[in-house]
ModelCIF file with pLDDT and N, C-alpha, C, O atoms, coordinates in Angstrom:
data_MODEL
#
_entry.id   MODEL 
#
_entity.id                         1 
_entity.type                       polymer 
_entity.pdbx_number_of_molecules   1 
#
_entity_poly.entity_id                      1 
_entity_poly.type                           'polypeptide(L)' 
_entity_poly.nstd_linkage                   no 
_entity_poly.nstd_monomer                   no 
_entity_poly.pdbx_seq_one_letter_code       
;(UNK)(UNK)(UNK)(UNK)(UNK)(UNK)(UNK)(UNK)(UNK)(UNK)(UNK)(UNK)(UNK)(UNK)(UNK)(UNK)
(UNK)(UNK)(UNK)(UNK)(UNK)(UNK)(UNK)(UNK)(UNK)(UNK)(UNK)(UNK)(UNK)(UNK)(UNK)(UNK)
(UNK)(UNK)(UNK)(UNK)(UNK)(UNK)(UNK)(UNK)(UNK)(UNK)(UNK)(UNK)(UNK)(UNK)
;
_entity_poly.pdbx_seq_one_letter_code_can   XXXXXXXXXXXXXXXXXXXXXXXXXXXXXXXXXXXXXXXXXXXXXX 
_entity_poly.pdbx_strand_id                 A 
#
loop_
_entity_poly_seq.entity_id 
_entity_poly_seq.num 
_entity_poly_seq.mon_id 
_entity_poly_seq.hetero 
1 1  UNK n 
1 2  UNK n 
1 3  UNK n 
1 4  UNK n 
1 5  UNK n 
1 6  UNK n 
1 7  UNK n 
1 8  UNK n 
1 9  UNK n 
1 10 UNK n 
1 11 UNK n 
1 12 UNK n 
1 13 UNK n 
1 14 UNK n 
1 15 UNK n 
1 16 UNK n 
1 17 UNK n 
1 18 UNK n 
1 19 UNK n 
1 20 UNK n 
1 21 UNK n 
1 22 UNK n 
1 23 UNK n 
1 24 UNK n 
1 25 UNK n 
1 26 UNK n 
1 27 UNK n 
1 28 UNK n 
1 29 UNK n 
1 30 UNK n 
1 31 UNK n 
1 32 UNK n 
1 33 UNK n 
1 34 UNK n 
1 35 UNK n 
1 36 UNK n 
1 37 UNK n 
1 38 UNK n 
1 39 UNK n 
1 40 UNK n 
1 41 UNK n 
1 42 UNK n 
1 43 UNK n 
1 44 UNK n 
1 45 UNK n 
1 46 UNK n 
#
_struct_asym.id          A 
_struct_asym.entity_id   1 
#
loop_
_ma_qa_metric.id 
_ma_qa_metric.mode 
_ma_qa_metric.name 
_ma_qa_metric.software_group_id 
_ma_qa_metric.type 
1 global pLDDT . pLDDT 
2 local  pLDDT . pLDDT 
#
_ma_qa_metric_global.metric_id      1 
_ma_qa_metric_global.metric_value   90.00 
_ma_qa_metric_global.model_id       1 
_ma_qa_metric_global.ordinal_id     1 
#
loop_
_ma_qa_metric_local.label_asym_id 
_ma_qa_metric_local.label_comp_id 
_ma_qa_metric_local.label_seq_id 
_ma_qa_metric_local.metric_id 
_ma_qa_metric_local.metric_value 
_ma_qa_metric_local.model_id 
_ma_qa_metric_local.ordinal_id 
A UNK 1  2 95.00 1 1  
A UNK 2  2 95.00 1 2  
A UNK 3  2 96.00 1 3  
A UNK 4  2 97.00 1 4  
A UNK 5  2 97.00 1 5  
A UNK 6  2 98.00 1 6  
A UNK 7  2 98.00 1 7  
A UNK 8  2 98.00 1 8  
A UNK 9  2 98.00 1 9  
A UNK 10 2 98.00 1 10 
A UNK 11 2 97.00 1 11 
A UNK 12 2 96.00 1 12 
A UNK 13 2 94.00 1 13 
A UNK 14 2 91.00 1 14 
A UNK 15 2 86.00 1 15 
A UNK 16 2 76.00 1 16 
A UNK 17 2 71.00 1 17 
A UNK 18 2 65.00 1 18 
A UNK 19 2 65.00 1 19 
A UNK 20 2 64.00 1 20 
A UNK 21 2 66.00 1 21 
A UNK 22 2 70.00 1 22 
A UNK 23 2 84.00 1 23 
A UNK 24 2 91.00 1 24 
A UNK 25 2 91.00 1 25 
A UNK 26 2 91.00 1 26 
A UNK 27 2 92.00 1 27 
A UNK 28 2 92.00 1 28 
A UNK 29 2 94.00 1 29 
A UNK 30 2 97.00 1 30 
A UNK 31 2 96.00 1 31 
A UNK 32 2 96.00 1 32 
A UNK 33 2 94.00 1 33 
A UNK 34 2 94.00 1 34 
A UNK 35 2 91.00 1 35 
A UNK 36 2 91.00 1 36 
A UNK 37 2 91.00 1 37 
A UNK 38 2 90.00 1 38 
A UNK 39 2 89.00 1 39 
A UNK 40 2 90.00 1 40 
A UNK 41 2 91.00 1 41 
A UNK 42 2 94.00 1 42 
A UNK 43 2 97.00 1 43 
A UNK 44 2 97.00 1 44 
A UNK 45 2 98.00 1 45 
A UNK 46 2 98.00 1 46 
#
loop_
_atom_site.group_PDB 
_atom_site.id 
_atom_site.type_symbol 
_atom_site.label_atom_id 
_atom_site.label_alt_id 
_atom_site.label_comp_id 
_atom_site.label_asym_id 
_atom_site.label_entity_id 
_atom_site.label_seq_id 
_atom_site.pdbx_PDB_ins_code 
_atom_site.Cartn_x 
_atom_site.Cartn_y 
_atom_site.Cartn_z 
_atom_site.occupancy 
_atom_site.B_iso_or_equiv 
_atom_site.pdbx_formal_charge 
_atom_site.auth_seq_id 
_atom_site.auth_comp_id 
_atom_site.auth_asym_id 
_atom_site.auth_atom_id 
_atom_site.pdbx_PDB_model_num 
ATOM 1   N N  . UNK A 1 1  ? 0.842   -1.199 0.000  1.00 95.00 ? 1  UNK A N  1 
ATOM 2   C CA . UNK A 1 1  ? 0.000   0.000  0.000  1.00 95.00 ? 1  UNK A CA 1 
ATOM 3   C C  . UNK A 1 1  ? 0.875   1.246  0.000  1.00 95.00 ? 1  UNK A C  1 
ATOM 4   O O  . UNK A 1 1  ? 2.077   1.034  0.162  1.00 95.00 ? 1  UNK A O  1 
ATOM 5   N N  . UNK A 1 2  ? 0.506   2.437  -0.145 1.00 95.00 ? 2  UNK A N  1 
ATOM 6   C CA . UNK A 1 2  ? 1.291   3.523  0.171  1.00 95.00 ? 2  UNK A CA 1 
ATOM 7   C C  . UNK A 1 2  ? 0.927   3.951  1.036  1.00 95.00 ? 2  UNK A C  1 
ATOM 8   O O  . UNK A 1 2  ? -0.263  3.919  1.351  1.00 95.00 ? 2  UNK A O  1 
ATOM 9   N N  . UNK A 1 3  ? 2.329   4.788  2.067  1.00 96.00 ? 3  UNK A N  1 
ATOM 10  C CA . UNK A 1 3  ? 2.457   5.037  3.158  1.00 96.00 ? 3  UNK A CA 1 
ATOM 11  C C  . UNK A 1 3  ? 0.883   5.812  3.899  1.00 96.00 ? 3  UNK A C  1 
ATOM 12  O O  . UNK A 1 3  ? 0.232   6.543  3.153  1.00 96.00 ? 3  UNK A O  1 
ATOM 13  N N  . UNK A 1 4  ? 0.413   5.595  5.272  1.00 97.00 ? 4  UNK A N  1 
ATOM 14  C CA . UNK A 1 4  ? -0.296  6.336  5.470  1.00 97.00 ? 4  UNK A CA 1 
ATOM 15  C C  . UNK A 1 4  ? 0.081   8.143  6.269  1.00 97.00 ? 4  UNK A C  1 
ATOM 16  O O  . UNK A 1 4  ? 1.026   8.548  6.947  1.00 97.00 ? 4  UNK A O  1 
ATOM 17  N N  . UNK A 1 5  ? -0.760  8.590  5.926  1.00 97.00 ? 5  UNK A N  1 
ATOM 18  C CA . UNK A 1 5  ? -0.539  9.787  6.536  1.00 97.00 ? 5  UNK A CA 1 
ATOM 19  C C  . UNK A 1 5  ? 0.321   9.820  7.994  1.00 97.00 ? 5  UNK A C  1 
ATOM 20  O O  . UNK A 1 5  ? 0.356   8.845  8.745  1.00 97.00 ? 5  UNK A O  1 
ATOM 21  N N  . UNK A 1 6  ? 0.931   10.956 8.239  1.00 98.00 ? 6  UNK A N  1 
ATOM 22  C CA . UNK A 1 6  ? 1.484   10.585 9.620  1.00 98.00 ? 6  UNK A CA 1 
ATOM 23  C C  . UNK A 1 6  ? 0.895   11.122 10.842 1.00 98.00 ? 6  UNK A C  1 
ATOM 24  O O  . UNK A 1 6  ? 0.249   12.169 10.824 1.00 98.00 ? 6  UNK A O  1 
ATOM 25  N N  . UNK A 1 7  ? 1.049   10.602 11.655 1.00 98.00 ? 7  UNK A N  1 
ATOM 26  C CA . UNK A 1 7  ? 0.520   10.545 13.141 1.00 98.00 ? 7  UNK A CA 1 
ATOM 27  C C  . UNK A 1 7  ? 1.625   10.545 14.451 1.00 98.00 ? 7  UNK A C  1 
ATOM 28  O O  . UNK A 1 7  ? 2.774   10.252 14.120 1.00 98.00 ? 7  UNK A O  1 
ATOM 29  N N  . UNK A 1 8  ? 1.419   10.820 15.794 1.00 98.00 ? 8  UNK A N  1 
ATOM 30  C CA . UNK A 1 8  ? 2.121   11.506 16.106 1.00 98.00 ? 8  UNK A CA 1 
ATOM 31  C C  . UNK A 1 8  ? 1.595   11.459 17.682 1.00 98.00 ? 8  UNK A C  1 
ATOM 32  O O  . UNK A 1 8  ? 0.406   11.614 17.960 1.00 98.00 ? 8  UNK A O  1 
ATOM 33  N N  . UNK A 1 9  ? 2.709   11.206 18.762 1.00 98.00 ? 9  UNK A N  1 
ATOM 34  C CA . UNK A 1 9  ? 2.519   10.968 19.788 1.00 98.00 ? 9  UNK A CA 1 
ATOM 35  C C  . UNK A 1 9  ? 3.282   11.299 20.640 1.00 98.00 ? 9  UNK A C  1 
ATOM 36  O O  . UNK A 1 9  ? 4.500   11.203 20.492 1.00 98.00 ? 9  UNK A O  1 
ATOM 37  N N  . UNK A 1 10 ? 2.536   11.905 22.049 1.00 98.00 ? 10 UNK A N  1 
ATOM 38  C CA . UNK A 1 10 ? 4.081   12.522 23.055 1.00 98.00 ? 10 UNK A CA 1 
ATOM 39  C C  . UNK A 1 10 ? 3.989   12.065 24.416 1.00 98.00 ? 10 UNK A C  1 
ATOM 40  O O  . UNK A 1 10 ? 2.911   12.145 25.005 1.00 98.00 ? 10 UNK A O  1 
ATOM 41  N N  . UNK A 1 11 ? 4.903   11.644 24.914 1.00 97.00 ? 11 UNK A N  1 
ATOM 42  C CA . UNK A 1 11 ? 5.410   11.575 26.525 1.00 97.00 ? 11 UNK A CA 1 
ATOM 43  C C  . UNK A 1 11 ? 4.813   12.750 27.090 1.00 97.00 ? 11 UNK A C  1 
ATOM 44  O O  . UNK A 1 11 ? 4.628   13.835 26.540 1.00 97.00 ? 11 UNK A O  1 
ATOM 45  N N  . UNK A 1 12 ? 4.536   12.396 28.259 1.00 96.00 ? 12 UNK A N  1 
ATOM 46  C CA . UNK A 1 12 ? 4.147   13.530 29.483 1.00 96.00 ? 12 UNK A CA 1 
ATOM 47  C C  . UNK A 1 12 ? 5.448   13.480 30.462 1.00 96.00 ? 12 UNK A C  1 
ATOM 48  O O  . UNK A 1 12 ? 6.610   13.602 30.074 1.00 96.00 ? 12 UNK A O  1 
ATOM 49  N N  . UNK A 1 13 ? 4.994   13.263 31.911 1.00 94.00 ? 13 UNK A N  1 
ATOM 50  C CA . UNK A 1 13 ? 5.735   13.479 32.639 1.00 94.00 ? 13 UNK A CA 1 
ATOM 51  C C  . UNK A 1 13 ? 5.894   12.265 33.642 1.00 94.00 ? 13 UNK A C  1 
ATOM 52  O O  . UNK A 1 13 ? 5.426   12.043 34.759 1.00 94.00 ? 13 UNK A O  1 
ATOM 53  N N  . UNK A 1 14 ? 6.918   11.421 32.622 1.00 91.00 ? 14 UNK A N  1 
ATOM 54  C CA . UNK A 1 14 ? 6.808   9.864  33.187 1.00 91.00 ? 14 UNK A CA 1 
ATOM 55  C C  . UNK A 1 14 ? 7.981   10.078 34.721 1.00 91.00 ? 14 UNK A C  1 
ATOM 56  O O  . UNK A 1 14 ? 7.602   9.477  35.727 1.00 91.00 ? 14 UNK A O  1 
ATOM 57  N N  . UNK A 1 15 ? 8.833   10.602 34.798 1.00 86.00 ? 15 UNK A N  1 
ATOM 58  C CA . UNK A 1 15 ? 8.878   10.451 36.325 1.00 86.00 ? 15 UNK A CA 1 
ATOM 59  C C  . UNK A 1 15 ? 8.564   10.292 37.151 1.00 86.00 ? 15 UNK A C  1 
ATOM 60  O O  . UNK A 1 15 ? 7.986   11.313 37.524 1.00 86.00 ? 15 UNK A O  1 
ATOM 61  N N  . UNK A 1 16 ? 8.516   9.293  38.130 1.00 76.00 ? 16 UNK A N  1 
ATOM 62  C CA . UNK A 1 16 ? 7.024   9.626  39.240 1.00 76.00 ? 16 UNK A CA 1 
ATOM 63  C C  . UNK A 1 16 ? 6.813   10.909 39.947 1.00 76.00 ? 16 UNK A C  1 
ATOM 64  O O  . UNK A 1 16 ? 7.891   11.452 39.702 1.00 76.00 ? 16 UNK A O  1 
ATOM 65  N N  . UNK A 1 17 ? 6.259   11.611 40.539 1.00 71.00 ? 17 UNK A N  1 
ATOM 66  C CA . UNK A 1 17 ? 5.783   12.804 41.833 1.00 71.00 ? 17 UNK A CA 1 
ATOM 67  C C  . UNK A 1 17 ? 6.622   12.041 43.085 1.00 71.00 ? 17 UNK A C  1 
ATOM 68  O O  . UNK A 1 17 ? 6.826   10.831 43.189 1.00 71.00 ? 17 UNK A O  1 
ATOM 69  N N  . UNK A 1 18 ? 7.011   13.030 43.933 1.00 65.00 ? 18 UNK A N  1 
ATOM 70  C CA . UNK A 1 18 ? 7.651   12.848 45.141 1.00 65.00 ? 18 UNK A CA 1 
ATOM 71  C C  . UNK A 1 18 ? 9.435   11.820 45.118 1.00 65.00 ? 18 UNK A C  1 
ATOM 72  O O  . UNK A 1 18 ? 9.859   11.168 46.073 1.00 65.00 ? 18 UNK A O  1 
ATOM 73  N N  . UNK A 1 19 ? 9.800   11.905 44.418 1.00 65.00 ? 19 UNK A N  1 
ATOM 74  C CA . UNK A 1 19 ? 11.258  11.179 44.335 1.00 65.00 ? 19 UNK A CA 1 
ATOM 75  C C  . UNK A 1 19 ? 11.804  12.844 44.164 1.00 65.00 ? 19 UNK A C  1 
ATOM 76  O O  . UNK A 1 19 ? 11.338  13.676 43.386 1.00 65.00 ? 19 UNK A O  1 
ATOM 77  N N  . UNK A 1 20 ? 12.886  13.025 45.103 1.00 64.00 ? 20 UNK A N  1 
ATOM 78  C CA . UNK A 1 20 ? 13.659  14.482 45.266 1.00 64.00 ? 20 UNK A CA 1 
ATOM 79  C C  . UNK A 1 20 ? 14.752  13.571 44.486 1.00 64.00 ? 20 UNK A C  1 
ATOM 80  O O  . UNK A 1 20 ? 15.006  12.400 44.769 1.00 64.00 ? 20 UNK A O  1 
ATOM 81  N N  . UNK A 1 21 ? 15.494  14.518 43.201 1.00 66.00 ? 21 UNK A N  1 
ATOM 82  C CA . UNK A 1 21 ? 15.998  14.248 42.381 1.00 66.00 ? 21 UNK A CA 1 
ATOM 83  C C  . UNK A 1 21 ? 15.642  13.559 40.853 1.00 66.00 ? 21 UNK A C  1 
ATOM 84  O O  . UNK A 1 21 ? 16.309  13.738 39.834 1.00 66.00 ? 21 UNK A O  1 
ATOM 85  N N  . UNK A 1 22 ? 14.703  12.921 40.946 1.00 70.00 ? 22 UNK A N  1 
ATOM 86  C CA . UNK A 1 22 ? 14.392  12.223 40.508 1.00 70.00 ? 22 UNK A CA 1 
ATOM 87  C C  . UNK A 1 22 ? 12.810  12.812 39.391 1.00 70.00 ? 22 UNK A C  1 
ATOM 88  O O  . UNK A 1 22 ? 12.686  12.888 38.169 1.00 70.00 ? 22 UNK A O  1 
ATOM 89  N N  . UNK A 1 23 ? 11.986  13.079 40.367 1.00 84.00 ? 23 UNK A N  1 
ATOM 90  C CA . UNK A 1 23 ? 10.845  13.249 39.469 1.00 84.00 ? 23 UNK A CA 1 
ATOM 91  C C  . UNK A 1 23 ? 10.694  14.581 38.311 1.00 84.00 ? 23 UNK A C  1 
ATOM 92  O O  . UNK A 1 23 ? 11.548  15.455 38.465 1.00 84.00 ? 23 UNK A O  1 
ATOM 93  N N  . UNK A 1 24 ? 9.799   14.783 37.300 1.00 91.00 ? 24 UNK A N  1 
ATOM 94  C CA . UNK A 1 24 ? 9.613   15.581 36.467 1.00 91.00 ? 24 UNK A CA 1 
ATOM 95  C C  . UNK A 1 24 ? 9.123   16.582 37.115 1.00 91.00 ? 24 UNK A C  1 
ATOM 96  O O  . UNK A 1 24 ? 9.394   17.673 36.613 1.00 91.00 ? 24 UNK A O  1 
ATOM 97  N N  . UNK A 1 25 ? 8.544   16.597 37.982 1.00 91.00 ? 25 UNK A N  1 
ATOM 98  C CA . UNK A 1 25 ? 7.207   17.233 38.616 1.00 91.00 ? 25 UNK A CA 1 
ATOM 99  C C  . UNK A 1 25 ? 7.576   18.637 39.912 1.00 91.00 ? 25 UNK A C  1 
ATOM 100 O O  . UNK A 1 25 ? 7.501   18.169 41.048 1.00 91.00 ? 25 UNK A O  1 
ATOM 101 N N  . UNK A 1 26 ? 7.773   19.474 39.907 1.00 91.00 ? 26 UNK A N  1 
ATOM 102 C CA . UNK A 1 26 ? 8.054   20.630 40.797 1.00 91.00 ? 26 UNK A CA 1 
ATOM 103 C C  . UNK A 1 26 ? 6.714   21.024 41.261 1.00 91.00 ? 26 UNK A C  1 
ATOM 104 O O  . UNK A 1 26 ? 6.790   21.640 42.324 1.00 91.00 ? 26 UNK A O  1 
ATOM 105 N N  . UNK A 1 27 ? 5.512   20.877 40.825 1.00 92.00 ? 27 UNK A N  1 
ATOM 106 C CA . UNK A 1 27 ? 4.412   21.214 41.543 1.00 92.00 ? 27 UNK A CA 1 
ATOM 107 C C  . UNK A 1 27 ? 4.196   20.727 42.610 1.00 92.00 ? 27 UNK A C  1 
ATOM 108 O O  . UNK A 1 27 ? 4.549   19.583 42.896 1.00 92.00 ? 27 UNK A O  1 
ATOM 109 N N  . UNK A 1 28 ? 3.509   21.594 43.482 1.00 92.00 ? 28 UNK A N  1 
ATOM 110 C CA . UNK A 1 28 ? 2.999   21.093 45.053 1.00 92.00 ? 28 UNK A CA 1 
ATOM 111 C C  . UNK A 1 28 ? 1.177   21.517 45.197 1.00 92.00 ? 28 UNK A C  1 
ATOM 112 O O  . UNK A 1 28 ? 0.816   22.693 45.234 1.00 92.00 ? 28 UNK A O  1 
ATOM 113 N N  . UNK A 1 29 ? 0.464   20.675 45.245 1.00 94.00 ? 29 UNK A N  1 
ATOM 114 C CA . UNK A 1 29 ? -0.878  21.065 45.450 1.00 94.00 ? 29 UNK A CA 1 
ATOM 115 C C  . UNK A 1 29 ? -1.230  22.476 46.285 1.00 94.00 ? 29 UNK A C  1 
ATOM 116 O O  . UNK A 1 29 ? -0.452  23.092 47.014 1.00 94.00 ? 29 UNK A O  1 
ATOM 117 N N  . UNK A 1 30 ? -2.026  22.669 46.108 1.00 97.00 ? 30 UNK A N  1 
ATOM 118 C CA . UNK A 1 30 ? -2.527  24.278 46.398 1.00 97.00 ? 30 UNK A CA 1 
ATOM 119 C C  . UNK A 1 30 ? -3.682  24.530 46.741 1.00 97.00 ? 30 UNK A C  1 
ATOM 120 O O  . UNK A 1 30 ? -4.390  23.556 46.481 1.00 97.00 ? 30 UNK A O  1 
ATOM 121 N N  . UNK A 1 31 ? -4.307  25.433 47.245 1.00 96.00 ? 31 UNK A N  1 
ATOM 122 C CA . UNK A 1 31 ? -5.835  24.956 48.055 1.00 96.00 ? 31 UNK A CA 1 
ATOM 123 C C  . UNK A 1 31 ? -6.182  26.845 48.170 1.00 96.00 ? 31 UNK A C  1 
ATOM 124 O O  . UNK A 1 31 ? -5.522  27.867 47.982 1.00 96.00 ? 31 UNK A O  1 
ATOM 125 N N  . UNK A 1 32 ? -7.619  26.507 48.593 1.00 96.00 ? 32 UNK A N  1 
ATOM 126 C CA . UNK A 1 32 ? -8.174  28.160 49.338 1.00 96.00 ? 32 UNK A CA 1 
ATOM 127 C C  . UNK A 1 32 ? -8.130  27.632 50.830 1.00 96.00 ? 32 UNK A C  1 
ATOM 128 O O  . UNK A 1 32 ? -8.058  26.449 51.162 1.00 96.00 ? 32 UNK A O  1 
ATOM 129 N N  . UNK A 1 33 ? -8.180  28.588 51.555 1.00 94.00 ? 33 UNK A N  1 
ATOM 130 C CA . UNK A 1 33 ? -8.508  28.426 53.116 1.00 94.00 ? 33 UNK A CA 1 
ATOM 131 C C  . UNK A 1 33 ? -10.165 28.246 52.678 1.00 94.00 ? 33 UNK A C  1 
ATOM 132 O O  . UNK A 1 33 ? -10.860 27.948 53.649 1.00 94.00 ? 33 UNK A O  1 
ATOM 133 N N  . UNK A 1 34 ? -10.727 28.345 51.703 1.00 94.00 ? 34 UNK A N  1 
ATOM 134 C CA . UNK A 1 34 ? -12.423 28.034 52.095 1.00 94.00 ? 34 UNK A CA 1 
ATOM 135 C C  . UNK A 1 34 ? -12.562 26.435 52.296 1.00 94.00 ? 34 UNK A C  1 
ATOM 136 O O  . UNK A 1 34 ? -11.768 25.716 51.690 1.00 94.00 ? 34 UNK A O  1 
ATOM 137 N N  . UNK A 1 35 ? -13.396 25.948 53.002 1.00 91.00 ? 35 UNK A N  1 
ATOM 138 C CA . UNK A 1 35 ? -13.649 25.044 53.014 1.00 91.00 ? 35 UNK A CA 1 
ATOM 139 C C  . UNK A 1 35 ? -15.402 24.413 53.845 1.00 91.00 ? 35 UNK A C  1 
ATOM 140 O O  . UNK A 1 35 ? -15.749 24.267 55.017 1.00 91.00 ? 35 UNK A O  1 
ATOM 141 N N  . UNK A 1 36 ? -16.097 24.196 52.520 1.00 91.00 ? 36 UNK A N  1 
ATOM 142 C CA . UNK A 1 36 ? -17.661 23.173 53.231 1.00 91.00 ? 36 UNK A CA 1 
ATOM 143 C C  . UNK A 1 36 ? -17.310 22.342 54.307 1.00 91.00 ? 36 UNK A C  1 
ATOM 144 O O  . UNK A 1 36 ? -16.162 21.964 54.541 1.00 91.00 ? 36 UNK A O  1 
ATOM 145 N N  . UNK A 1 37 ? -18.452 22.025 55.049 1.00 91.00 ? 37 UNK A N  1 
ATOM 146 C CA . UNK A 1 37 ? -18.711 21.005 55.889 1.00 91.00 ? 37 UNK A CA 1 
ATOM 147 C C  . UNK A 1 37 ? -19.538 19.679 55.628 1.00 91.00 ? 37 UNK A C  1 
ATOM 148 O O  . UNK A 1 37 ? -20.408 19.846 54.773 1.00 91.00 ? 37 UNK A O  1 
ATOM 149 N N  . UNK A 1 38 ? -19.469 18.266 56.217 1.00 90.00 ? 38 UNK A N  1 
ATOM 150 C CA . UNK A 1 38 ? -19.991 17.201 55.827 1.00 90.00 ? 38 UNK A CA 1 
ATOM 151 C C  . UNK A 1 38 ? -21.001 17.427 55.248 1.00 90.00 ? 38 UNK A C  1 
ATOM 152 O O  . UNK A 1 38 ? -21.350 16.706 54.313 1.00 90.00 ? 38 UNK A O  1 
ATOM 153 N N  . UNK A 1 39 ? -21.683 18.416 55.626 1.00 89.00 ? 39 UNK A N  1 
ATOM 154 C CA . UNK A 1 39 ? -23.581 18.718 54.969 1.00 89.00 ? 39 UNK A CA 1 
ATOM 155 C C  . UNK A 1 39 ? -23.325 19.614 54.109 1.00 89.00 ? 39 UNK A C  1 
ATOM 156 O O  . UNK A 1 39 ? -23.837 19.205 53.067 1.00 89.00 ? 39 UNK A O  1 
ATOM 157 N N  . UNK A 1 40 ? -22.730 20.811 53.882 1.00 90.00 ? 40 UNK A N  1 
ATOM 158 C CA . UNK A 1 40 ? -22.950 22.062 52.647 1.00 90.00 ? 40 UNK A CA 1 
ATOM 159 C C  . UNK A 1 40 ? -21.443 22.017 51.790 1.00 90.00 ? 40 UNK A C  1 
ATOM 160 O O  . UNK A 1 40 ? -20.495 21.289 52.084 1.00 90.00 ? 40 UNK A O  1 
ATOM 161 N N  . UNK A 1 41 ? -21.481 22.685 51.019 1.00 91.00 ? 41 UNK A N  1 
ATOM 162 C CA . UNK A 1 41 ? -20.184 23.218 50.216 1.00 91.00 ? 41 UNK A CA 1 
ATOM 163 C C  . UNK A 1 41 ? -19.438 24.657 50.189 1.00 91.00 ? 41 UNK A C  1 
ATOM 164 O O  . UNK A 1 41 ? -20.128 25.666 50.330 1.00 91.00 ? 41 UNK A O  1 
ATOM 165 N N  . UNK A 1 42 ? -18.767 24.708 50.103 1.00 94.00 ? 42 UNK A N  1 
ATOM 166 C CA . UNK A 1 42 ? -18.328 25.904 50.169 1.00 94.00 ? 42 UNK A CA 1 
ATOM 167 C C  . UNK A 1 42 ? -18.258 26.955 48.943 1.00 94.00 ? 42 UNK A C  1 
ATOM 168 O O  . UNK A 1 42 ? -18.464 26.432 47.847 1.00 94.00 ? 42 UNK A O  1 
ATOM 169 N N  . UNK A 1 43 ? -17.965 28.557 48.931 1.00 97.00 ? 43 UNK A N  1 
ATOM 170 C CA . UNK A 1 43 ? -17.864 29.112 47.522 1.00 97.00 ? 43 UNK A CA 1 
ATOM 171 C C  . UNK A 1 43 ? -16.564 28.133 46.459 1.00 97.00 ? 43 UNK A C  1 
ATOM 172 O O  . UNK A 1 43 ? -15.746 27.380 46.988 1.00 97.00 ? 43 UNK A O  1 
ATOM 173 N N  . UNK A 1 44 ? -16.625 28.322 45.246 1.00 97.00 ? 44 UNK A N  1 
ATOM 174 C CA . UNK A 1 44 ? -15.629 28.013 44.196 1.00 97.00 ? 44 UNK A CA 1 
ATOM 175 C C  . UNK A 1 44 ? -14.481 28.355 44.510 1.00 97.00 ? 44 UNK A C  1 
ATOM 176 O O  . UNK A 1 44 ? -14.343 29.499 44.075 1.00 97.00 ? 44 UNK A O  1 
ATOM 177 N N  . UNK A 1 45 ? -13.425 27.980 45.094 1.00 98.00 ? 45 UNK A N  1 
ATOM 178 C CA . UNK A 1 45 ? -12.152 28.647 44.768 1.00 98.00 ? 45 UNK A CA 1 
ATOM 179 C C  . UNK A 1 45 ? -11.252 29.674 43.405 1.00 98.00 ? 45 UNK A C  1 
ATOM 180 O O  . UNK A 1 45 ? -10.605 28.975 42.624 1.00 98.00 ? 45 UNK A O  1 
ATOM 181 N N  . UNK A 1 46 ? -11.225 30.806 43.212 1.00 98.00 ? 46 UNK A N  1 
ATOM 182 C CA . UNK A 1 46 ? -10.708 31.122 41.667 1.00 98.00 ? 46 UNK A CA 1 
ATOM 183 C C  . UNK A 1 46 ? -9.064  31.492 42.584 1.00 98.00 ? 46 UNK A C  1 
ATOM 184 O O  . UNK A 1 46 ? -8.070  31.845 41.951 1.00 98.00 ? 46 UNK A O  1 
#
């Protein structure tokens, strides 16, 4: 047959999270001080 069109694929960030030295990953989770209770929710964080 002739060749098909090309296609095309990428790696993320295969290091694991939490290995110091080691991982891809420099992010640290991040939060609002808001926070719901077992019964309601709280506003959206922006």
């Amino acid at each position: 047959s002739p060749w098909s069109d090309t296609a095309s694929f990428e790696l993320g960030l295969v290091r694991p999270f939490g290995l110091p030295g080691y991982t891809d990953w420099q992010a640290r989770s991040i939060r609002s001080g808001v926070r719901g209770t077992r019964l309601e929710g709280a506003p959206a964080p922006f």
